[in-house]
PDB file of N, CA and C in Angstrom:
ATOM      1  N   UNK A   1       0.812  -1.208   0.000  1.00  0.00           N
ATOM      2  CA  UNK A   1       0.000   0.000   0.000  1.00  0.00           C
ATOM      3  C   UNK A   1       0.850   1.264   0.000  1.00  0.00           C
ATOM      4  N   UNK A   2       2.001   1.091  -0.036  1.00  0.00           N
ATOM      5  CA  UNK A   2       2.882   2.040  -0.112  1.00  0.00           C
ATOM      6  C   UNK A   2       2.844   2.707  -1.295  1.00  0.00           C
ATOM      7  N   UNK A   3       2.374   2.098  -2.497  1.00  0.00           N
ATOM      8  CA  UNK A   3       2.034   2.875  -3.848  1.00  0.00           C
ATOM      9  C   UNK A   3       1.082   3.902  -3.268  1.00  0.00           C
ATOM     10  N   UNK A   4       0.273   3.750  -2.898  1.00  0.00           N
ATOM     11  CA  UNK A   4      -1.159   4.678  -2.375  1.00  0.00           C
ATOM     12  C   UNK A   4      -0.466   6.028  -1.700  1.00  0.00           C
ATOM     13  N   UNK A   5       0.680   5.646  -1.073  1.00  0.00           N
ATOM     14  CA  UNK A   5       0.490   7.024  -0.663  1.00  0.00           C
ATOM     15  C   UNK A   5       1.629   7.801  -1.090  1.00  0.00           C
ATOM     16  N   UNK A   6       2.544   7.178  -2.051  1.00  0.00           N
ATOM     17  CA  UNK A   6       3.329   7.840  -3.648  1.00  0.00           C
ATOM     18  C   UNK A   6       2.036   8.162  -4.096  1.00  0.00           C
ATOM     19  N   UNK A   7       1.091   7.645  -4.511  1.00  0.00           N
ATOM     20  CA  UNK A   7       0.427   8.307  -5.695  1.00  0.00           C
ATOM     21  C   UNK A   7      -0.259   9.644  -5.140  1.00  0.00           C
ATOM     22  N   UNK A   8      -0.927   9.661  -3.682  1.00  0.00           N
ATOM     23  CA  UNK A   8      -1.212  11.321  -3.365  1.00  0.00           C
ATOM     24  C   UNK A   8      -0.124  11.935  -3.229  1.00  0.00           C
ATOM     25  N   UNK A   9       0.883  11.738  -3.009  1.00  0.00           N
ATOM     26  CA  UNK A   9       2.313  12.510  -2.872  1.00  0.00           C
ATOM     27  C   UNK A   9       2.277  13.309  -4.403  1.00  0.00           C
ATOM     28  N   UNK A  10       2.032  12.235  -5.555  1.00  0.00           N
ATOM     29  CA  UNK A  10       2.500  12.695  -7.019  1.00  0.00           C
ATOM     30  C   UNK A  10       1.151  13.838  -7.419  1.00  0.00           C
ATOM     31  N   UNK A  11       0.356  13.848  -6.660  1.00  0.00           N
ATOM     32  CA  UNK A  11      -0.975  14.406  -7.058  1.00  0.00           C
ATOM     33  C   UNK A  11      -0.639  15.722  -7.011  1.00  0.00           C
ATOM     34  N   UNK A  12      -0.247  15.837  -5.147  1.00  0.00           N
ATOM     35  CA  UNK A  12      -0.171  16.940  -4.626  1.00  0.00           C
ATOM     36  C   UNK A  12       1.236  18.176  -5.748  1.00  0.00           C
ATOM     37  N   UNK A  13       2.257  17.192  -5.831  1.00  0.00           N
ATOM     38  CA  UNK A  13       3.104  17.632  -6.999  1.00  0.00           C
ATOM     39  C   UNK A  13       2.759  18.092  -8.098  1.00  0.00           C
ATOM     40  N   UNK A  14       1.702  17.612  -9.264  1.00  0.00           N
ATOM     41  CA  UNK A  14       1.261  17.753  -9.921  1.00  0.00           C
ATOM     42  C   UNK A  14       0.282  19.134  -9.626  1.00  0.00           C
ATOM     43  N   UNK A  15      -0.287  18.825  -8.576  1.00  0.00           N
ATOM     44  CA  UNK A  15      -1.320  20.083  -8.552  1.00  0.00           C
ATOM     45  C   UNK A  15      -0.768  21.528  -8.509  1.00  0.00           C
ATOM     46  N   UNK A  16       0.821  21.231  -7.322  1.00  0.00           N
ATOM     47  CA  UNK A  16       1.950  22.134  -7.509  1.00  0.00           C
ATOM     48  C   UNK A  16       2.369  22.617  -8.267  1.00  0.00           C
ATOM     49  N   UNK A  17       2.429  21.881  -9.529  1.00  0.00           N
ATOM     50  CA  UNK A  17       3.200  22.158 -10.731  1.00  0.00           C
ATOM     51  C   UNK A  17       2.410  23.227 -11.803  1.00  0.00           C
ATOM     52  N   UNK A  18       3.437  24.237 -12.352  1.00  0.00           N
ATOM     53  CA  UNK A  18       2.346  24.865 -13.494  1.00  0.00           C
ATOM     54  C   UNK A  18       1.871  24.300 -14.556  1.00  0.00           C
ATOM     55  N   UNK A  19       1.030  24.640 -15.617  1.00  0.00           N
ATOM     56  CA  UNK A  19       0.602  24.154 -16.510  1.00  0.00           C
ATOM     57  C   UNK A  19      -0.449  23.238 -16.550  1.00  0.00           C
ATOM     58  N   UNK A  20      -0.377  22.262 -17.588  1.00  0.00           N
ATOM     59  CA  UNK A  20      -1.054  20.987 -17.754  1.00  0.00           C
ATOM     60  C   UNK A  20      -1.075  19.688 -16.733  1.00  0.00           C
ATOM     61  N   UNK A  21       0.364  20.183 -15.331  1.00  0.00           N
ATOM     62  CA  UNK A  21       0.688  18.813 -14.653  1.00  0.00           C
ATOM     63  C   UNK A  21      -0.726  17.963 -14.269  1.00  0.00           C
ATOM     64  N   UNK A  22      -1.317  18.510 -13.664  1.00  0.00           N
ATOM     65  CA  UNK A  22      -2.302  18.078 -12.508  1.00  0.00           C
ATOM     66  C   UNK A  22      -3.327  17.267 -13.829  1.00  0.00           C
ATOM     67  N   UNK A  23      -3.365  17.640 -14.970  1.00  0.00           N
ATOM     68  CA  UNK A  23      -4.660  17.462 -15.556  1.00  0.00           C
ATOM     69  C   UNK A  23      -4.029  15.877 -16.428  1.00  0.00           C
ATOM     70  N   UNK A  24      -2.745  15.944 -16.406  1.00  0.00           N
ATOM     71  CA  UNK A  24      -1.768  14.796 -17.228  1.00  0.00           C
ATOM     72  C   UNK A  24      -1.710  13.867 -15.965  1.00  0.00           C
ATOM     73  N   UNK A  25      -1.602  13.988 -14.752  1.00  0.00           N
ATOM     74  CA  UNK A  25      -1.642  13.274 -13.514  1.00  0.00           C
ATOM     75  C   UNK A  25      -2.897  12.397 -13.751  1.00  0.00           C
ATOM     76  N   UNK A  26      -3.881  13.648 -13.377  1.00  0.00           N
ATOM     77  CA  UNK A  26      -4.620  12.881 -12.946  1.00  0.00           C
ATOM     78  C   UNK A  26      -5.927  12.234 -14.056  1.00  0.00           C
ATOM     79  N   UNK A  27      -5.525  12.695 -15.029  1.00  0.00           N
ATOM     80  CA  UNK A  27      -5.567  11.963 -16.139  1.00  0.00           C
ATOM     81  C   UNK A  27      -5.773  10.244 -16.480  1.00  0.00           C
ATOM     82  N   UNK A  28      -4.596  10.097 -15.824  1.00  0.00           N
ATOM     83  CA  UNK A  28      -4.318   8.434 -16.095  1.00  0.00           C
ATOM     84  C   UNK A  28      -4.408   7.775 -15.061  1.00  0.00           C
ATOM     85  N   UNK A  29      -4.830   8.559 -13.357  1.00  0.00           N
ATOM     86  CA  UNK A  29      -5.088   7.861 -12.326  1.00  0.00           C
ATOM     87  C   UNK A  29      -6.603   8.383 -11.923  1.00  0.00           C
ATOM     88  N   UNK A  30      -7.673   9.101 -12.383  1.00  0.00           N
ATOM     89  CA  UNK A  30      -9.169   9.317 -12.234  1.00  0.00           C
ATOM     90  C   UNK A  30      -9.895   8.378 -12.944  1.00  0.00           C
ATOM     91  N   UNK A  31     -10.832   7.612 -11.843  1.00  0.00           N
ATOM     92  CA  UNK A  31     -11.680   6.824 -12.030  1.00  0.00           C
ATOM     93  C   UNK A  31     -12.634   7.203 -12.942  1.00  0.00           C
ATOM     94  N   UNK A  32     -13.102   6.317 -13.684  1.00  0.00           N
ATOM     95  CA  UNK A  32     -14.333   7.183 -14.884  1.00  0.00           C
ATOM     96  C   UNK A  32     -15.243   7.869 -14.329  1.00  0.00           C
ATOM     97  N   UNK A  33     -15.559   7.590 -12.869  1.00  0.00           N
ATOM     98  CA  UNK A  33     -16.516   7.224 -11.887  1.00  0.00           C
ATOM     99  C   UNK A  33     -16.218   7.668 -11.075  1.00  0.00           C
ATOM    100  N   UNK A  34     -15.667   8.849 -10.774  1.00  0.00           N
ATOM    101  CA  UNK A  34     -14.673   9.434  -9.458  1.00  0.00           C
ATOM    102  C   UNK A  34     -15.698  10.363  -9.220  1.00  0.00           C
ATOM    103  N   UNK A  35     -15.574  10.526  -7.803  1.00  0.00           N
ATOM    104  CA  UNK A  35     -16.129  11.354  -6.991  1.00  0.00           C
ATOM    105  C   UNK A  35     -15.394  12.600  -6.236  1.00  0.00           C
ATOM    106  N   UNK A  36     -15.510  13.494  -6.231  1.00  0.00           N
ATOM    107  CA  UNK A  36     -14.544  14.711  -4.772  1.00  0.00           C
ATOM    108  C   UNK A  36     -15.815  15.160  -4.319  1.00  0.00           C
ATOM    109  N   UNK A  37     -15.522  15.257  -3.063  1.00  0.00           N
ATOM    110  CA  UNK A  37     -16.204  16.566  -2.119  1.00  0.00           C
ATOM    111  C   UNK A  37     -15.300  17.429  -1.455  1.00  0.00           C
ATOM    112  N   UNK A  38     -15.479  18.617  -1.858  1.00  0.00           N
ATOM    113  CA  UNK A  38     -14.401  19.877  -1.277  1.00  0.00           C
ATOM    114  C   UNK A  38     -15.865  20.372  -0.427  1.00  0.00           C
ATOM    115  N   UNK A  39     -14.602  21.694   0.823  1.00  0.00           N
ATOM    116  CA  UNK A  39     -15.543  22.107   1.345  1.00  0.00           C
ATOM    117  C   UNK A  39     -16.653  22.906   0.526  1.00  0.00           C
ATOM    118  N   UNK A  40     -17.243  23.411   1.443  1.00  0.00           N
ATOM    119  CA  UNK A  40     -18.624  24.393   0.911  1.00  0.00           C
ATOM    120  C   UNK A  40     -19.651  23.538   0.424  1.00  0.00           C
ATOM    121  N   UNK A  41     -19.349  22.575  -0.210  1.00  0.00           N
ATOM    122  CA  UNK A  41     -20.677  21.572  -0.356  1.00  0.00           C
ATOM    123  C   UNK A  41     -20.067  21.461  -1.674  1.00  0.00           C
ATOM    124  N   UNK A  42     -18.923  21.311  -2.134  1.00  0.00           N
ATOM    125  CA  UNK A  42     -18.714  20.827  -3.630  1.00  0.00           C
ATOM    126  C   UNK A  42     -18.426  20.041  -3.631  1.00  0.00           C
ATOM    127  N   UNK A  43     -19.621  19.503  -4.519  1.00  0.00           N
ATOM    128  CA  UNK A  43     -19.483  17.777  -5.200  1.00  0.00           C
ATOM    129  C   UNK A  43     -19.113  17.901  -6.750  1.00  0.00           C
ATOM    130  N   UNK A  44     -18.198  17.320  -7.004  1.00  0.00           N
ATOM    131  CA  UNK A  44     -17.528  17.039  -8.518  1.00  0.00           C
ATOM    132  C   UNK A  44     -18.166  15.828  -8.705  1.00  0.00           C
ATOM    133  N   UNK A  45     -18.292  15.008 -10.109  1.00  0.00           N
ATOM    134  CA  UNK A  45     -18.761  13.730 -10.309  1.00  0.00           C
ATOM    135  C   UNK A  45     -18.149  13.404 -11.654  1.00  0.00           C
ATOM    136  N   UNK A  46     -17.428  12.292 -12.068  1.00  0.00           N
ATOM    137  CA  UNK A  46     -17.295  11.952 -12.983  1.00  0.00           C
ATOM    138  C   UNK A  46     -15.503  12.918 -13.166  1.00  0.00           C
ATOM    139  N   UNK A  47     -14.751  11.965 -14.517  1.00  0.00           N
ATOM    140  CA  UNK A  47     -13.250  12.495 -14.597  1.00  0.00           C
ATOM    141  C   UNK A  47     -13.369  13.053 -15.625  1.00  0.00           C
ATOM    142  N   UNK A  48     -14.206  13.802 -16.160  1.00  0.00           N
ATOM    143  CA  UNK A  48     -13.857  15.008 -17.035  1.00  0.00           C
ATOM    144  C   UNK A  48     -14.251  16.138 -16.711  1.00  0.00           C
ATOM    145  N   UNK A  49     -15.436  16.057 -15.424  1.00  0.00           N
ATOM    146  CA  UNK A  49     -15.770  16.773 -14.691  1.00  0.00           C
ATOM    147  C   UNK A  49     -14.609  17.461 -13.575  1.00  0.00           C
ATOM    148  N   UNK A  50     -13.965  16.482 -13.237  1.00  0.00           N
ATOM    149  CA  UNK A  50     -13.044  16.342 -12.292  1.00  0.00           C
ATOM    150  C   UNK A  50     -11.924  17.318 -13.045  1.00  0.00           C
ATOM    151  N   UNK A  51     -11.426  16.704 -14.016  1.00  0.00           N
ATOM    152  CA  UNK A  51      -9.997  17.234 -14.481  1.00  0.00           C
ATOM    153  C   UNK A  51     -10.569  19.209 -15.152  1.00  0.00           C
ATOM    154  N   UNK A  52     -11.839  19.199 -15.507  1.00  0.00           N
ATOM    155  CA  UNK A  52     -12.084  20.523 -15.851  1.00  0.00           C
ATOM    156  C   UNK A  52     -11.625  21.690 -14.798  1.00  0.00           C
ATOM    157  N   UNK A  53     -12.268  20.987 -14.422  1.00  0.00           N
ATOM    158  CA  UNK A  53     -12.181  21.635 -12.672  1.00  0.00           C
ATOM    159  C   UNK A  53     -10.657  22.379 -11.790  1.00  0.00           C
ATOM    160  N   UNK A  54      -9.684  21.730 -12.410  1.00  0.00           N
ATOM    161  CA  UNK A  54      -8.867  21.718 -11.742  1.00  0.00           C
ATOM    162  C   UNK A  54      -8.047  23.791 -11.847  1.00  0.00           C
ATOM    163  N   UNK A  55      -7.707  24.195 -10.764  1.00  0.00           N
ATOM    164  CA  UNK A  55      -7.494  25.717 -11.077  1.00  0.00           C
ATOM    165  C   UNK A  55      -6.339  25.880 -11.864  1.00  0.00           C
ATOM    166  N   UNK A  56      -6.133  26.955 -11.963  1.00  0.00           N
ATOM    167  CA  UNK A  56      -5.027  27.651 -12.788  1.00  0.00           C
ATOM    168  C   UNK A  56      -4.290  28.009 -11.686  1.00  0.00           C
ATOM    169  N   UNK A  57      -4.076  28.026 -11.540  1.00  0.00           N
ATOM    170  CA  UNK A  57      -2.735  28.591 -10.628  1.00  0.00           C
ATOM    171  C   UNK A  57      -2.654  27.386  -9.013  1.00  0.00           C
ATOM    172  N   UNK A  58      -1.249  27.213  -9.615  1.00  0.00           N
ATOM    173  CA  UNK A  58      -1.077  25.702  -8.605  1.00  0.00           C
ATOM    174  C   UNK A  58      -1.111  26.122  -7.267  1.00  0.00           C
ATOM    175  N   UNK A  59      -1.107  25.321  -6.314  1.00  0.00           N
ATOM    176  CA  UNK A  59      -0.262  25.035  -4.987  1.00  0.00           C
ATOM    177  C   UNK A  59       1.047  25.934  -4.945  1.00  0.00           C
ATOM    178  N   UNK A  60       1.505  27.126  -4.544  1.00  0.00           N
ATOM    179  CA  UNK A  60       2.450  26.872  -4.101  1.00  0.00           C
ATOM    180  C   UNK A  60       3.565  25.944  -3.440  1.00  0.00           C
ATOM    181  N   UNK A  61       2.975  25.755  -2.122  1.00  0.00           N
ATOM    182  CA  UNK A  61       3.581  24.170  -0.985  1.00  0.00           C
ATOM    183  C   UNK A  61       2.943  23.320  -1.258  1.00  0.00           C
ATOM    184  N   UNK A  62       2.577  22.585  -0.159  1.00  0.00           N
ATOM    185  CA  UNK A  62       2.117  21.233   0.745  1.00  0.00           C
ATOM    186  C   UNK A  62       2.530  20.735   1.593  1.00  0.00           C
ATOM    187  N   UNK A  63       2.140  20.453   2.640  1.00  0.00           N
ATOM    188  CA  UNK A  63       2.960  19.510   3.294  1.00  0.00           C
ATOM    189  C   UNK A  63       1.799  18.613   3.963  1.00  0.00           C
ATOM    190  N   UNK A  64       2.719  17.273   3.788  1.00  0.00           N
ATOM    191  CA  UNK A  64       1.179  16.015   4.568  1.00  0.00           C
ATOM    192  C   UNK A  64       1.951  15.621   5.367  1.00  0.00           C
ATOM    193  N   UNK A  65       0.831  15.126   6.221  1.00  0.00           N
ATOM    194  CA  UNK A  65       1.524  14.786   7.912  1.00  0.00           C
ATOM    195  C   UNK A  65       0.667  13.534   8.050  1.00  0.00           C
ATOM    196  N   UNK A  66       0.636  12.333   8.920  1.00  0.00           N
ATOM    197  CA  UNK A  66       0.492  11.494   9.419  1.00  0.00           C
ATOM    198  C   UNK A  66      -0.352  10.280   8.529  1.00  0.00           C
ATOM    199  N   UNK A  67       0.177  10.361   7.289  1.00  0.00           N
ATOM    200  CA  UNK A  67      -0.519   9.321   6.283  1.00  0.00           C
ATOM    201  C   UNK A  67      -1.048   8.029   7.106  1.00  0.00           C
ATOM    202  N   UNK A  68      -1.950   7.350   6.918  1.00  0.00           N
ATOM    203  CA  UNK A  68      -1.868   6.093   6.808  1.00  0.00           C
ATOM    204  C   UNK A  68      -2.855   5.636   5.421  1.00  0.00           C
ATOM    205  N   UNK A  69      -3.027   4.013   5.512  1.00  0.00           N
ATOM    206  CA  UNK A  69      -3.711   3.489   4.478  1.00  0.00           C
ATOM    207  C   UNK A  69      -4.451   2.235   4.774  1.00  0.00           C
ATOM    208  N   UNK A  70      -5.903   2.509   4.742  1.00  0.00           N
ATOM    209  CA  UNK A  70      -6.316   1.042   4.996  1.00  0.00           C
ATOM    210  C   UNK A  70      -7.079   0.117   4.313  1.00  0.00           C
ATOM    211  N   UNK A  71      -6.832  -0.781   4.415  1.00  0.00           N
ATOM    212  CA  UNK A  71      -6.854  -1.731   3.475  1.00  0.00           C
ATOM    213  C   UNK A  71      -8.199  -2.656   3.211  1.00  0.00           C
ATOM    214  N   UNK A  72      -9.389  -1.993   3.239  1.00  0.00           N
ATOM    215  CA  UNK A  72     -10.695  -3.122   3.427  1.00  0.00           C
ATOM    216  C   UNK A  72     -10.612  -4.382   2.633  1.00  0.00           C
ATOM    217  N   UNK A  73      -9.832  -4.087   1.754  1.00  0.00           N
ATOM    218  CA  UNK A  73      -9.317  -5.670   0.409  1.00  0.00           C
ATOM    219  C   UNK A  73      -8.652  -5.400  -0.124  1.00  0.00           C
ATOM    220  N   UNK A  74      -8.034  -6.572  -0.805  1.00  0.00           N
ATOM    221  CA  UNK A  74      -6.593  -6.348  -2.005  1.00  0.00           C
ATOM    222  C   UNK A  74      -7.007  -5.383  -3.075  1.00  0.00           C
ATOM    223  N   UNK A  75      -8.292  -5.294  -3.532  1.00  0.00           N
ATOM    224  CA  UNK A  75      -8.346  -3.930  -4.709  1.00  0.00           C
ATOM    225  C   UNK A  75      -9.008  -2.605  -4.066  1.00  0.00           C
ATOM    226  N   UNK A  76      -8.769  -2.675  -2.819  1.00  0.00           N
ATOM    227  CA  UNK A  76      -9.188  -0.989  -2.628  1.00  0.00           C
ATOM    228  C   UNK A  76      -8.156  -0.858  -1.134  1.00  0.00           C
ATOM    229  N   UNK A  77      -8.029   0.464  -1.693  1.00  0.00           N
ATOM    230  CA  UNK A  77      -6.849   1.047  -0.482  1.00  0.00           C
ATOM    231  C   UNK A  77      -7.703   2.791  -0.111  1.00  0.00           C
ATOM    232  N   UNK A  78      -7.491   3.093   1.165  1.00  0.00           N
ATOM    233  CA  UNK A  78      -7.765   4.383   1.772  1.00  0.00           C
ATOM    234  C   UNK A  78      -6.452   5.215   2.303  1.00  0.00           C
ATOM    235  N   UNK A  79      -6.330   6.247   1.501  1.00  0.00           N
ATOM    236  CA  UNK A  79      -5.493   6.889   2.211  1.00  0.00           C
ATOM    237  C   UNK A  79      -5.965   8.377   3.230  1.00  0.00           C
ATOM    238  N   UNK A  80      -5.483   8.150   3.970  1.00  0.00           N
ATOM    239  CA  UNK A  80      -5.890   9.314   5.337  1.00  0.00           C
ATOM    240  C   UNK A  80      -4.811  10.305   5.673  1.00  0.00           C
ATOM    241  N   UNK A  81      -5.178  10.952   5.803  1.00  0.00           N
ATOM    242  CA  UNK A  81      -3.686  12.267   6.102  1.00  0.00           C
ATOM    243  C   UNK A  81      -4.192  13.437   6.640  1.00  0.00           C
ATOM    244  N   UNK A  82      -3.585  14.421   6.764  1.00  0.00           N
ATOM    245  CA  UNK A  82      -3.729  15.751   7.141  1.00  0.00           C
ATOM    246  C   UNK A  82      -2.929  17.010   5.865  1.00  0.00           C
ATOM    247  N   UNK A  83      -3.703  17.600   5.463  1.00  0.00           N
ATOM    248  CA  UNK A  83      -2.548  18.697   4.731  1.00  0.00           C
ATOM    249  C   UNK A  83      -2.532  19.941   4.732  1.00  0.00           C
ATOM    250  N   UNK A  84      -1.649  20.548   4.449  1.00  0.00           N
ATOM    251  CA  UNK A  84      -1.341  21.835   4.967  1.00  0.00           C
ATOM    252  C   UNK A  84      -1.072  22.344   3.296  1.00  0.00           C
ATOM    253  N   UNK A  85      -1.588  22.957   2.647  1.00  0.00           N
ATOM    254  CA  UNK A  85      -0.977  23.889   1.182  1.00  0.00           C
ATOM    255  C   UNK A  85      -1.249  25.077   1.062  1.00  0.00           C
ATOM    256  N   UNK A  86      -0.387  26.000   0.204  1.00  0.00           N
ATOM    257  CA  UNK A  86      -0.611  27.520   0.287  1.00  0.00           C
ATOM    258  C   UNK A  86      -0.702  27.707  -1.059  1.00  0.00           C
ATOM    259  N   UNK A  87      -1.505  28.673  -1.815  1.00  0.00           N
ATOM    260  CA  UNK A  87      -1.230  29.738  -2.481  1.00  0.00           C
ATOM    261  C   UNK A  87      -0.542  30.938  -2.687  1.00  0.00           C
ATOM    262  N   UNK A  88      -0.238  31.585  -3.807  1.00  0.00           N
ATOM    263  CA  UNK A  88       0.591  32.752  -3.593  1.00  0.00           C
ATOM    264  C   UNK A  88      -0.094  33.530  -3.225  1.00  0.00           C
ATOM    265  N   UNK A  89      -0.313  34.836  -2.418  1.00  0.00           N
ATOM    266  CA  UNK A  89      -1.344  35.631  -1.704  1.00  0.00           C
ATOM    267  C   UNK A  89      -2.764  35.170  -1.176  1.00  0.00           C
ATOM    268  N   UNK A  90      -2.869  33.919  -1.067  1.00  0.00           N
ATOM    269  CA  UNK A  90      -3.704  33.293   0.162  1.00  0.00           C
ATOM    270  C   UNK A  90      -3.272  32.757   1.601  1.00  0.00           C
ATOM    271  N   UNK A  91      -4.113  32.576   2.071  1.00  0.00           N
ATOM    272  CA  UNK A  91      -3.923  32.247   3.713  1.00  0.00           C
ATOM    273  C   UNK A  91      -3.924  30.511   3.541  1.00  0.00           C
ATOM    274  N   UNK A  92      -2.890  30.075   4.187  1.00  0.00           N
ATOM    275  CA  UNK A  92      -2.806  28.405   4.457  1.00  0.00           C
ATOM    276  C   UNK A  92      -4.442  27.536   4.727  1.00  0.00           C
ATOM    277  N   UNK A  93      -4.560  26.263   3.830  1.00  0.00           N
ATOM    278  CA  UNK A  93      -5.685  25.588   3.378  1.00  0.00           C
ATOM    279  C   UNK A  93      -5.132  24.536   4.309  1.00  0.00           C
ATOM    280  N   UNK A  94      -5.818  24.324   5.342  1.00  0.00           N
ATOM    281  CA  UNK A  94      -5.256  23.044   6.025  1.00  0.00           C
ATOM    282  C   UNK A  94      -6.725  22.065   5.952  1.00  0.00           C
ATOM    283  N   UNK A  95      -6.504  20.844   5.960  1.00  0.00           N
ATOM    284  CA  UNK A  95      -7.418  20.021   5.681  1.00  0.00           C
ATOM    285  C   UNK A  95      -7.546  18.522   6.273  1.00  0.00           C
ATOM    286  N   UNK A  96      -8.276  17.609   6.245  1.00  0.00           N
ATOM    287  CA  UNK A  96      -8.073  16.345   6.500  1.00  0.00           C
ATOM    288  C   UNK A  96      -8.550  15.361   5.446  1.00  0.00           C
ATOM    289  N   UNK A  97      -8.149  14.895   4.563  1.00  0.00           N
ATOM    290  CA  UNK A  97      -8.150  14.361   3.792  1.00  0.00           C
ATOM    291  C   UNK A  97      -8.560  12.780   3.368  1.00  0.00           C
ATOM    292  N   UNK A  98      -9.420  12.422   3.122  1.00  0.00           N
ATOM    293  CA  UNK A  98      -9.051  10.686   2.493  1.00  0.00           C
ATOM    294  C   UNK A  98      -9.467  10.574   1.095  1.00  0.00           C
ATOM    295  N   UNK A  99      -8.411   9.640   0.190  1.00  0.00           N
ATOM    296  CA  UNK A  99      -8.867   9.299  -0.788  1.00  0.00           C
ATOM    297  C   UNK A  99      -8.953   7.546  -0.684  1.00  0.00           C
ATOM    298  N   UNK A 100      -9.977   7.261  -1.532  1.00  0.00           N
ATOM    299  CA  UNK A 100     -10.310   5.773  -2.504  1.00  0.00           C
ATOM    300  C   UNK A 100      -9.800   5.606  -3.251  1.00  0.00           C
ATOM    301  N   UNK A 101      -8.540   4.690  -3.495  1.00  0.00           N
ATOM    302  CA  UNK A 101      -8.417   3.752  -4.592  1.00  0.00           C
ATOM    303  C   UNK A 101      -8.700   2.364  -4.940  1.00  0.00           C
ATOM    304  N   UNK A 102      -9.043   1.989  -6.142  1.00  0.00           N
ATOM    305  CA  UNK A 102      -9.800   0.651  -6.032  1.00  0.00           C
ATOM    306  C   UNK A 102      -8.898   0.148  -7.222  1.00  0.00           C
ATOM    307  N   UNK A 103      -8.053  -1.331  -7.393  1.00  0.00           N
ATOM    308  CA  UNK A 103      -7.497  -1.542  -8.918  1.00  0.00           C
ATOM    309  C   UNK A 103      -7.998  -2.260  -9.481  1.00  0.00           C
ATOM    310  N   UNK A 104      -8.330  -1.714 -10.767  1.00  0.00           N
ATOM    311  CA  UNK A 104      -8.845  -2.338 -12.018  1.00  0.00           C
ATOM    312  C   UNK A 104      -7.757  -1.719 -12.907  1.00  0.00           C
ATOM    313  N   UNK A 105      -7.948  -3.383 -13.544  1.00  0.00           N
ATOM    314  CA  UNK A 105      -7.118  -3.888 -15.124  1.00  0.00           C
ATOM    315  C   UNK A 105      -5.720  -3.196 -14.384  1.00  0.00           C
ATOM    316  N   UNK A 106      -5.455  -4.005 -13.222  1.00  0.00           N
ATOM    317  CA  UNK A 106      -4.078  -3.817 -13.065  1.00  0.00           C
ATOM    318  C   UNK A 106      -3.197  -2.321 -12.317  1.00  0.00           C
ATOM    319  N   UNK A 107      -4.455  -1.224 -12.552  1.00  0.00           N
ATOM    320  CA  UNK A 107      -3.416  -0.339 -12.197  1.00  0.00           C
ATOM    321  C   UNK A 107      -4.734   0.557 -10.750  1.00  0.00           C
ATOM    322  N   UNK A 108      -3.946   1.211  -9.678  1.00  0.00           N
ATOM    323  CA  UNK A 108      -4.557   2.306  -8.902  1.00  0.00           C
ATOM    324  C   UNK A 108      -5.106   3.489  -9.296  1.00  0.00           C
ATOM    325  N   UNK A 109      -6.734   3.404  -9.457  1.00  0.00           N
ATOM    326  CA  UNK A 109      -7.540   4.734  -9.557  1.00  0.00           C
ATOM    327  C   UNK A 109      -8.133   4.908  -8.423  1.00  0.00           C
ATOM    328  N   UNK A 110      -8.036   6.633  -8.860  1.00  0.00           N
ATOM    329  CA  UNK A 110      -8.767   7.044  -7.490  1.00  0.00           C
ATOM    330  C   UNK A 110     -10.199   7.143  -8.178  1.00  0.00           C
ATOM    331  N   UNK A 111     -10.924   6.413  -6.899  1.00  0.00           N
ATOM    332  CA  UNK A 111     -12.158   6.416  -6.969  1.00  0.00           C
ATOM    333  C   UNK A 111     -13.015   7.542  -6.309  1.00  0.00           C
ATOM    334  N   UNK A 112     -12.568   8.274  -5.080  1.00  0.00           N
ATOM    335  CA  UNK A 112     -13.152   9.020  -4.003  1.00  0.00           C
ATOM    336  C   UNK A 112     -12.351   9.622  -3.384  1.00  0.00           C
ATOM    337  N   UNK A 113     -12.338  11.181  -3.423  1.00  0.00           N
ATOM    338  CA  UNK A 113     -11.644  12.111  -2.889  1.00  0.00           C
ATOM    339  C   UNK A 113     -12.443  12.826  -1.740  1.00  0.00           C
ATOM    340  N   UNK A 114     -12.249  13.102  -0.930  1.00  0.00           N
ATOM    341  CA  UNK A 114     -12.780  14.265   0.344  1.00  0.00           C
ATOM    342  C   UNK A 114     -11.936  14.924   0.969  1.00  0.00           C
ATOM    343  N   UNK A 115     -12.281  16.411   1.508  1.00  0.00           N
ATOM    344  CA  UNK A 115     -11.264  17.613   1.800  1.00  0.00           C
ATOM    345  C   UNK A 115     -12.370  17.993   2.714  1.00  0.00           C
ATOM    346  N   UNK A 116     -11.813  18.050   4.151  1.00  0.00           N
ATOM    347  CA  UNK A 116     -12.420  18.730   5.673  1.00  0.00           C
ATOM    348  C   UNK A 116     -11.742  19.480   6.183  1.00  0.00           C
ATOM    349  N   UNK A 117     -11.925  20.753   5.904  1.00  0.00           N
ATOM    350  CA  UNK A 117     -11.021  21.468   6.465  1.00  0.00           C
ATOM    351  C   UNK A 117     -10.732  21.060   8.004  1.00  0.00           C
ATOM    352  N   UNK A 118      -9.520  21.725   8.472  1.00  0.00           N
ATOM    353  CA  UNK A 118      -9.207  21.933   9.846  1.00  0.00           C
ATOM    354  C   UNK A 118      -9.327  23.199  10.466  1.00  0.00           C
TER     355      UNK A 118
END
């Protein structure tokens, strides 16, 4: 399960990154069928929905603190964490986090994202 929590590591990078990263990320790891809930009551549905979505202007930081991952079966993994990311002229987004991954045809998609703030 140690892939699981490289792959939010690569997310958070990606989301960091300028340009196209986040949308080439998460691209090839969003479930057809993916879900997010951010605060305020936003529900995303579906990965073209998902990848539209994604802002223009990255992450500055990140930092995640106390990962774990649990394991209800061999094709689905939960990852749990805490994160801390900034923008350039915003105030620090701290959050609590879990995502769903479930594998099909071999590889880890995320199925289910959620963001609670702290």
């Amino acid at each position: 399960m140690e892939d699981l929590m490289q792959l939010e590591q690569q997310g958070w990078r990606a989301l960091s990154s300028p340009g196209n990263a986040a949308r080439v990320f998460y691209g090839s790891r969003l479930a057809d069928d993916a879900v997010m809930l951010f605060p305020g009551g936003m529900k995303i549905e579906g990965k073209a929905n998902i990848l539209a979505s994604f802002a223009a202007q990255p992450w500055q930081s990140f930092r995640m603190e106390g990962q774990s991952v649990l394991t209800p079966s061999e094709n689905t993994g939960i990852v749990i964490y805490k994160v801390t990311a900034e923008r350039e002229g915003s105030a620090p987004y701290t959050a609590l986090v879990s995502s769903t991954y479930v594998l099909r045809n071999g590889e880890w998609q995320l199925l289910f994202h959620q963001q609670t703030p702290v």
